[in-house]
N, C-alpha and C. Protein backbone atom coordinates (compact mmCIF):
# COMPACT_ATOMS: atom_id res chain seq x y z
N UNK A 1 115.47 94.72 120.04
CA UNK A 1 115.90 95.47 118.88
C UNK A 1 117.39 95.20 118.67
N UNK A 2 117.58 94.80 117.49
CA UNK A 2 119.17 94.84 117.62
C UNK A 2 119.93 95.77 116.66
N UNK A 3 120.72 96.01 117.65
CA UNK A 3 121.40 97.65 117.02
C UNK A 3 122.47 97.79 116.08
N UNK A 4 122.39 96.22 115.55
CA UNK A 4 123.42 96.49 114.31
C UNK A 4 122.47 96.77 113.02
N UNK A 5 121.47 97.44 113.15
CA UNK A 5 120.06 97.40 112.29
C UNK A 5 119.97 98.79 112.37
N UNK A 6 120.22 99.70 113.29
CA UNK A 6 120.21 101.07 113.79
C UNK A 6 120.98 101.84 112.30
N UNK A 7 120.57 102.66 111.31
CA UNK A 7 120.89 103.18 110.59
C UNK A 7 121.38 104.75 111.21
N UNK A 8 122.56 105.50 110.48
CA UNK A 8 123.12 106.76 111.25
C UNK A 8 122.15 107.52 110.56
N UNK A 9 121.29 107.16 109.93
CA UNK A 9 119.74 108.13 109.48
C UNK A 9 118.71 108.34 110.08
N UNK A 10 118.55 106.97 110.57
CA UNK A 10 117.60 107.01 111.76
C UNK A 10 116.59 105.88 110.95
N UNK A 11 117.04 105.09 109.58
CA UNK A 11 116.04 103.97 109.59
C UNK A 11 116.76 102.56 110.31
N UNK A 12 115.17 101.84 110.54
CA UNK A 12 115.30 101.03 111.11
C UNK A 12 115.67 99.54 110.13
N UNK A 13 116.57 98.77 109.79
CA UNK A 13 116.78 98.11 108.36
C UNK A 13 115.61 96.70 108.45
N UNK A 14 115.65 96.06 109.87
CA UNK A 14 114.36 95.29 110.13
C UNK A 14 113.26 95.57 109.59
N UNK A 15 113.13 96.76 109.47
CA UNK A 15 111.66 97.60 108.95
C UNK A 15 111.33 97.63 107.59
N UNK A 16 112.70 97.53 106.81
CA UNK A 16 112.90 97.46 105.67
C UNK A 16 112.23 96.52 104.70
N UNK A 17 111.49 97.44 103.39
CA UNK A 17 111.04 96.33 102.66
C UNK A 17 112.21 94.98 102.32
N UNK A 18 113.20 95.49 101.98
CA UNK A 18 114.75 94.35 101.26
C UNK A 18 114.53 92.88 102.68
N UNK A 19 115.00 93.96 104.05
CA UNK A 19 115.29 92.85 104.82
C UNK A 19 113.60 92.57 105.63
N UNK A 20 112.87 93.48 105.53
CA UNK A 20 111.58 92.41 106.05
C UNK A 20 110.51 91.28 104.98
N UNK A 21 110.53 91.58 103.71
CA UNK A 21 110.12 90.97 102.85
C UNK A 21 111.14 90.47 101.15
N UNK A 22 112.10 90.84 101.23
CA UNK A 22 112.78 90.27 100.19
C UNK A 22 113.38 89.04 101.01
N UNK A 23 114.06 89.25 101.74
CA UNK A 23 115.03 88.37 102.34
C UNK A 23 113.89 86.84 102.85
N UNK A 24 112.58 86.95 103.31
CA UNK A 24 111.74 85.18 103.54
C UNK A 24 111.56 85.04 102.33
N UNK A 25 111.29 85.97 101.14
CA UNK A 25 110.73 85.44 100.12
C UNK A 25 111.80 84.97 98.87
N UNK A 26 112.79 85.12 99.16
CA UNK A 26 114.22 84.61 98.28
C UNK A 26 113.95 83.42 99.01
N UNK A 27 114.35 83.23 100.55
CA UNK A 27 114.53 81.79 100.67
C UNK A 27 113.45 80.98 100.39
N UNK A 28 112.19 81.20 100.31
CA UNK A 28 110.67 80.59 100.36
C UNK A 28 110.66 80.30 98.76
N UNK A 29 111.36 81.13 98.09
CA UNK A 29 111.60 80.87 96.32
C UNK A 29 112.57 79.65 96.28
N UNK A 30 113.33 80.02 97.26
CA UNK A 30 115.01 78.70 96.78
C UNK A 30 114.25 77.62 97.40
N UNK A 31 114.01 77.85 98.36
CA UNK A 31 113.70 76.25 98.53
C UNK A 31 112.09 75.86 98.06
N UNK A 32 111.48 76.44 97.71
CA UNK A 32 110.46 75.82 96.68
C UNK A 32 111.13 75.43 95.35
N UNK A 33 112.39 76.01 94.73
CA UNK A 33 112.22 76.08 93.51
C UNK A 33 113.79 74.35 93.31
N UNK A 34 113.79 74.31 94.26
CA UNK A 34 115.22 73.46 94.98
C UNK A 34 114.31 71.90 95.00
N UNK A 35 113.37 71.85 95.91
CA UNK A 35 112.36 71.13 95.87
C UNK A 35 111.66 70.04 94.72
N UNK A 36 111.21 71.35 93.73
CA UNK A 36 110.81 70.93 92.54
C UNK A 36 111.88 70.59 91.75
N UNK A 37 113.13 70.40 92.28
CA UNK A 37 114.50 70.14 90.95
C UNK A 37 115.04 71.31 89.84
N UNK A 38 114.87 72.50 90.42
CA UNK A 38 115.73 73.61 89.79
C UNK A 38 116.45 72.84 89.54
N UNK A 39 117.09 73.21 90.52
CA UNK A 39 118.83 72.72 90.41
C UNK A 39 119.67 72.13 89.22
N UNK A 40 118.91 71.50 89.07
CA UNK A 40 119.25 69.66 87.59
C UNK A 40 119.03 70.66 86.54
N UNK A 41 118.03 71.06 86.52
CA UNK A 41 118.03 72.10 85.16
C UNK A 41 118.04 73.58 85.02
N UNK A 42 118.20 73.87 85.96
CA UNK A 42 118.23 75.36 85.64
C UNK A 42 119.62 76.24 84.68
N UNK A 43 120.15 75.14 84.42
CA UNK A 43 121.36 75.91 83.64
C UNK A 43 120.49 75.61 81.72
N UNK A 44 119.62 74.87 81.67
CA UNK A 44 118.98 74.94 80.51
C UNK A 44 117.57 75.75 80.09
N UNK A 45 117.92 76.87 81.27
CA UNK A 45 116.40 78.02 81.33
C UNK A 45 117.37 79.18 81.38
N UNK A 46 116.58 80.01 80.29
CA UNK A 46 117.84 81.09 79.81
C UNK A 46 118.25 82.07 81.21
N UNK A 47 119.35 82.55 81.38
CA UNK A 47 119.94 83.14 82.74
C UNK A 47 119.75 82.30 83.65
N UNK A 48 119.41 81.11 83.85
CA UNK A 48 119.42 80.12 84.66
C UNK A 48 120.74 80.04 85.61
N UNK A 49 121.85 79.91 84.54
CA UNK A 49 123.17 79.77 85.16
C UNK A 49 123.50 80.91 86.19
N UNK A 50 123.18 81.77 85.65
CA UNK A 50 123.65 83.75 86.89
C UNK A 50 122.71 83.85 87.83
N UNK A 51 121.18 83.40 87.27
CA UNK A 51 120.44 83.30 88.35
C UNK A 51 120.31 82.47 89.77
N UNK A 52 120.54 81.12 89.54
CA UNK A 52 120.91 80.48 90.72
C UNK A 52 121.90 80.57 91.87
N UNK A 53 122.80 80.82 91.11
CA UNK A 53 123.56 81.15 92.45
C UNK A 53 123.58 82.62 93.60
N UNK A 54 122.62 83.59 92.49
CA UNK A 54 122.70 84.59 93.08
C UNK A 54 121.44 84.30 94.07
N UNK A 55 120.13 83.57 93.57
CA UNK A 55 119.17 83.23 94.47
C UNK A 55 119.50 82.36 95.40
N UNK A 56 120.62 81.76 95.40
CA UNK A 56 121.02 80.82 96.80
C UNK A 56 121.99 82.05 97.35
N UNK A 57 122.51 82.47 97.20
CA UNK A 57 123.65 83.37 98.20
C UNK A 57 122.48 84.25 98.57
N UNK A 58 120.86 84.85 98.09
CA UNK A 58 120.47 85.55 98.72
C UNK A 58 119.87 84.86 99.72
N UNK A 59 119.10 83.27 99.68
CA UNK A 59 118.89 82.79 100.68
C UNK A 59 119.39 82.40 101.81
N UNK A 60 120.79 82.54 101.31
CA UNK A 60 121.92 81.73 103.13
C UNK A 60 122.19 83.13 103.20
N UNK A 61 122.55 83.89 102.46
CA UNK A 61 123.08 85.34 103.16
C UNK A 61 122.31 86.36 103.51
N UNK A 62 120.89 86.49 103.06
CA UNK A 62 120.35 87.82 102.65
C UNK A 62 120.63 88.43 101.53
N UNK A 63 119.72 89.77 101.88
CA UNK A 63 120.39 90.78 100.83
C UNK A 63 121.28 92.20 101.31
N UNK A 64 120.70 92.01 102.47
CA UNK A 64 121.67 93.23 102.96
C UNK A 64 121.69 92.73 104.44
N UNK A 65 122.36 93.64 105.19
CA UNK A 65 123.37 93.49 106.45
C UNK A 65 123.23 94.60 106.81
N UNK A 66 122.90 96.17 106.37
CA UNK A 66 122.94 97.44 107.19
C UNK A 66 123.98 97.87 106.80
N UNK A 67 123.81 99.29 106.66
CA UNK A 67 125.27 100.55 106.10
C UNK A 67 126.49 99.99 107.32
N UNK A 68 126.03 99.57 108.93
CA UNK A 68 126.91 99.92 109.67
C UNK A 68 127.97 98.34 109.35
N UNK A 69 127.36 97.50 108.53
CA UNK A 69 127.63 96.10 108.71
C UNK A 69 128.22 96.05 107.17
N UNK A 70 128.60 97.27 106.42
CA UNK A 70 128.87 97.33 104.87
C UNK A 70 128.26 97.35 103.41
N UNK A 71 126.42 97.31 104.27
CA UNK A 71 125.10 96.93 102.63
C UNK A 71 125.29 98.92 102.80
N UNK A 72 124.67 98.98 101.59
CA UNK A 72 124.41 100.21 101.19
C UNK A 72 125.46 100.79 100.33
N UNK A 73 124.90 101.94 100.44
CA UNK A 73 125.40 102.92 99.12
C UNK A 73 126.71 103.25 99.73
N UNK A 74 128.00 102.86 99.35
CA UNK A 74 129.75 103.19 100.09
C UNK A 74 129.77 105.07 99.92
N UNK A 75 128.96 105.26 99.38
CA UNK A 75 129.09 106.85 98.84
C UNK A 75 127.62 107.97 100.24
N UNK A 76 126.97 107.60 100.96
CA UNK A 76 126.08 107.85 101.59
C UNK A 76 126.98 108.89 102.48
N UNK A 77 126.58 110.18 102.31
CA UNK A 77 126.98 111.68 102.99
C UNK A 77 126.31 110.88 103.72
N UNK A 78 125.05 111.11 104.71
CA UNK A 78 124.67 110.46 106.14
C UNK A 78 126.07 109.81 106.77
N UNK A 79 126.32 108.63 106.06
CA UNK A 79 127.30 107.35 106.80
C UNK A 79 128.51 107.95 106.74
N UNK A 80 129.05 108.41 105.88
CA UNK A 80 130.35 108.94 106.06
C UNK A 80 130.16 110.06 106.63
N UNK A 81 129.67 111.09 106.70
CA UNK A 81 129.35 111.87 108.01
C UNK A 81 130.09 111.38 109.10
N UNK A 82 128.77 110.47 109.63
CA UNK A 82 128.59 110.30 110.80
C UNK A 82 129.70 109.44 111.71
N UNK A 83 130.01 108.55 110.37
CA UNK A 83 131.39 107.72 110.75
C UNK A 83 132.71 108.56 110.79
N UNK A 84 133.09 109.46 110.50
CA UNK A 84 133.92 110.84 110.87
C UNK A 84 133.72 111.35 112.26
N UNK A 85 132.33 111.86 111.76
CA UNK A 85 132.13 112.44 113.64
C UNK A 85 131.99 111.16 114.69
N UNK A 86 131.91 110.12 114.43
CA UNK A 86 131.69 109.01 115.18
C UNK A 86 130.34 108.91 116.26
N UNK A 87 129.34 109.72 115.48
CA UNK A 87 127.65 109.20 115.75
C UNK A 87 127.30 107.98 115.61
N UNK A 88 126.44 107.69 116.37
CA UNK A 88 125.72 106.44 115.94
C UNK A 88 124.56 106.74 115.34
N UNK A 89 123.45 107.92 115.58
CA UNK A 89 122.54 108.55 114.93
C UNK A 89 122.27 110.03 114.75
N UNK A 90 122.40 110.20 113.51
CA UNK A 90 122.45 111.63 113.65
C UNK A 90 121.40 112.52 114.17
N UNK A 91 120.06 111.94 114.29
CA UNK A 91 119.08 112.95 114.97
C UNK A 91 119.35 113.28 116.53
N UNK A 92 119.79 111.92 117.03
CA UNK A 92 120.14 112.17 118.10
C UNK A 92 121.07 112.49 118.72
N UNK A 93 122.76 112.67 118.54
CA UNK A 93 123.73 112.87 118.97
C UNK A 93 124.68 114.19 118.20
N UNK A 94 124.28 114.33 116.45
CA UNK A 94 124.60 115.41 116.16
C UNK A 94 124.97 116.78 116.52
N UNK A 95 125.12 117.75 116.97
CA UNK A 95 125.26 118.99 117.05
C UNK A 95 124.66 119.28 115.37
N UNK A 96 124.83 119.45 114.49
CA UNK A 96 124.59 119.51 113.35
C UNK A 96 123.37 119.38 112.69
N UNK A 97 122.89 118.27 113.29
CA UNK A 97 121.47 117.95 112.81
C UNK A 97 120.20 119.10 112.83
N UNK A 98 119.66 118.86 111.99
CA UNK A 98 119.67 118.51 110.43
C UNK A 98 120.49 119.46 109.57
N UNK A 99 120.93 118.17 108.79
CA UNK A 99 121.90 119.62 108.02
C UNK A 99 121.98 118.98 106.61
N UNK A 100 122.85 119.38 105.58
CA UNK A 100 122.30 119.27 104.00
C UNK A 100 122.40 118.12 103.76
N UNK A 101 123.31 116.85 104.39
CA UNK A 101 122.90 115.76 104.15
C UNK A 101 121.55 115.34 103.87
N UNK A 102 120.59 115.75 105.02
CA UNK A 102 119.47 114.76 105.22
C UNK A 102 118.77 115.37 103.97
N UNK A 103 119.00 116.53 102.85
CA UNK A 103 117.49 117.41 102.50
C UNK A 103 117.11 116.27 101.08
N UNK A 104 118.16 115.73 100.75
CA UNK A 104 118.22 114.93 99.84
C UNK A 104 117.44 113.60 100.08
N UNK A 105 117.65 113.13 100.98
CA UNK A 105 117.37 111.85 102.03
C UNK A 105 115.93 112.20 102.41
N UNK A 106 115.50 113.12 102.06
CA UNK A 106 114.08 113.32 103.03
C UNK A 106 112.88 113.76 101.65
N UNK A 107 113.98 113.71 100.74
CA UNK A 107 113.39 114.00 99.45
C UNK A 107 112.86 112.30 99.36
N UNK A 108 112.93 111.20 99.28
CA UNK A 108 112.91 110.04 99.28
C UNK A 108 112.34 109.20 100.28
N UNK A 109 112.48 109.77 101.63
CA UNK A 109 112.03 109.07 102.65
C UNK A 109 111.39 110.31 103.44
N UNK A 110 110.34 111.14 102.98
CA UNK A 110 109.65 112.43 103.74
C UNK A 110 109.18 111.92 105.09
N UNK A 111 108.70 110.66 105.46
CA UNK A 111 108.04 110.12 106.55
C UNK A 111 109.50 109.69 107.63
N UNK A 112 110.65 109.73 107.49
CA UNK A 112 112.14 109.87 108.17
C UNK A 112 111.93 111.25 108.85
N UNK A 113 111.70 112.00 108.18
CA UNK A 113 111.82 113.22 109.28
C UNK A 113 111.10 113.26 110.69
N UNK A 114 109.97 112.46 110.52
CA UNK A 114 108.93 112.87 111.29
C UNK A 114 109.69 111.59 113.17
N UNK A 115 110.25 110.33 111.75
CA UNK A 115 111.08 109.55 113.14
C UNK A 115 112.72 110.28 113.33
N UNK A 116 113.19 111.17 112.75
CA UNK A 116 114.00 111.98 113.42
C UNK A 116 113.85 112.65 114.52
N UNK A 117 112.28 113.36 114.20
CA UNK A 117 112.20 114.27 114.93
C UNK A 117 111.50 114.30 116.51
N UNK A 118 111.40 112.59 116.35
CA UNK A 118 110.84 111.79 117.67
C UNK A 118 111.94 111.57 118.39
N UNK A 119 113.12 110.96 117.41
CA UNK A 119 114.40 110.74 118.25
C UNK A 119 115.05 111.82 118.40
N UNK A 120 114.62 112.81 118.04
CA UNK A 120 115.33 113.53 118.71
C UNK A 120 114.79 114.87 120.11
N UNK A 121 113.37 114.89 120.05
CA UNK A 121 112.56 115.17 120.74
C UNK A 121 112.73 114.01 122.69
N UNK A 122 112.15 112.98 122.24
CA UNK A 122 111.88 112.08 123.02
C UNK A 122 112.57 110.69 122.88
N UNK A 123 113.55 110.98 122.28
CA UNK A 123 115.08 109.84 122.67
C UNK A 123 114.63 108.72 122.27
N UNK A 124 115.56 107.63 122.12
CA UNK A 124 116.14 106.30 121.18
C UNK A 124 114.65 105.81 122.21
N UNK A 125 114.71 105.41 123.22
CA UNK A 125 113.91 104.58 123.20
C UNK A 125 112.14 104.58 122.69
N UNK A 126 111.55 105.97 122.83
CA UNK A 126 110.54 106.27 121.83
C UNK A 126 110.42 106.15 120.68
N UNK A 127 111.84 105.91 120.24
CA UNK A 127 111.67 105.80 119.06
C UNK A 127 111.92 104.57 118.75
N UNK A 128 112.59 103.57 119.48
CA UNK A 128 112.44 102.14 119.63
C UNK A 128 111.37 101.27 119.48
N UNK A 129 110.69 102.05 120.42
CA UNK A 129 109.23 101.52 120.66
C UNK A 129 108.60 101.32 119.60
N UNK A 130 108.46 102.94 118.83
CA UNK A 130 107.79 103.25 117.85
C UNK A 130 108.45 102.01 116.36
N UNK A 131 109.41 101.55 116.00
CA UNK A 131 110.21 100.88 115.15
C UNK A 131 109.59 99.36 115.35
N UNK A 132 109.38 98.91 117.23
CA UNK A 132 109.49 97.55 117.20
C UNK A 132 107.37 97.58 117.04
N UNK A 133 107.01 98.48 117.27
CA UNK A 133 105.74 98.52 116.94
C UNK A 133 105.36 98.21 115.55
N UNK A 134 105.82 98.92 114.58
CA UNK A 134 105.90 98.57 113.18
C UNK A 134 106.20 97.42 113.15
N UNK A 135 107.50 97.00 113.30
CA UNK A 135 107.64 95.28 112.82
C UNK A 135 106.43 94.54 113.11
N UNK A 136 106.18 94.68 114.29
CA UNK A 136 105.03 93.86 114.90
C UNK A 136 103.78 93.72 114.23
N UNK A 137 103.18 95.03 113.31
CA UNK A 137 102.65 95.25 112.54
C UNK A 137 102.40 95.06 111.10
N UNK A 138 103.86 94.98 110.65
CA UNK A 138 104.01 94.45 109.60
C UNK A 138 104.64 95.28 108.30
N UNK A 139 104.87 96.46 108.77
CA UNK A 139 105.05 98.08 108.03
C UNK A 139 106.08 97.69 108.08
N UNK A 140 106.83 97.96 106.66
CA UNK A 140 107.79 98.22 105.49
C UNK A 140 108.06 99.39 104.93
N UNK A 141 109.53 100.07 105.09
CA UNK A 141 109.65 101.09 104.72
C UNK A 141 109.75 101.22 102.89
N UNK A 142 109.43 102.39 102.65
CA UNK A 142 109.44 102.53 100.98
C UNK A 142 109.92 103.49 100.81
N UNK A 143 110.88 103.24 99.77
CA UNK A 143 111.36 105.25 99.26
C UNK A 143 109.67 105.53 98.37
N UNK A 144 109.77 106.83 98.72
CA UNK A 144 108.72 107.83 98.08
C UNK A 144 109.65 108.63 97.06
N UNK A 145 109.12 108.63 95.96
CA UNK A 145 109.71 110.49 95.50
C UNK A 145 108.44 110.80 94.60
């Protein structure tokens, strides 16, 4: 598991629809579409020009990196929280937890509470387990509302 993926929410970003299925399928687009000779013409297919380069910077870069690594919302009560109190996760190290940050956050991600309430019950590595099990599986997180 690598823990620059560890969200101060308690998601896992590996798990993530963006970085488990956007991020092969940008590059599996660029270089199919690289292949066939985009490239030569794509500035004569309308948005061609804005589009390419943003579909190559998502293939060498991704699309995100994790709140702790700078992707995400700069405005996230969770992250700035936690980066104040200097948590690494708030279910687990808080004094606080749960508190009005998350009610918003759980409005969106209702199935987060339930891996809060593992990590914070039965600690990071149950809940490790439980995270690298999913990948393995193939489960992608989704906002709900």
């Amino acid at each position: 598991m690598d823990k620059q993926y560890i969200c101060y929410c308690g998601i896992y970003c590996e798990n993530c629809a963006v970085k488990a299925k956007i991020d092969p399928a940008a590059k599996l687009l660029y270089r199919e579409m690289k292949m066939a000779g985009f490239e030569e013409i794509i500035d004569f297919i309308p948005g061609g020009a804005g589009f390419w380069p943003f579909l190559k910077d998502m293939a060498e870069n991704g699309t995100c990196i994790s709140c702790r690594e700078g992707s995400g919302n700069p405005g996230c009560a969770i992250r700035i929280c936690a980066q104040e109190k200097g948590v690494e996760m708030c279910a687990a190290e808080c004094k606080d937890y749960p508190c009005r940050h998350f009610e918003e956050f759980y409005c969106g991600h209702p199935f987060m509470k339930k891996d809060n309430d593992l990590l914070r019950e039965k600690g990071r590595e149950a809940w490790s387990k439980l995270q690298d099990e999913r990948m393995s599986e193939g489960f992608v997180y989704r906002a709900e509302k």
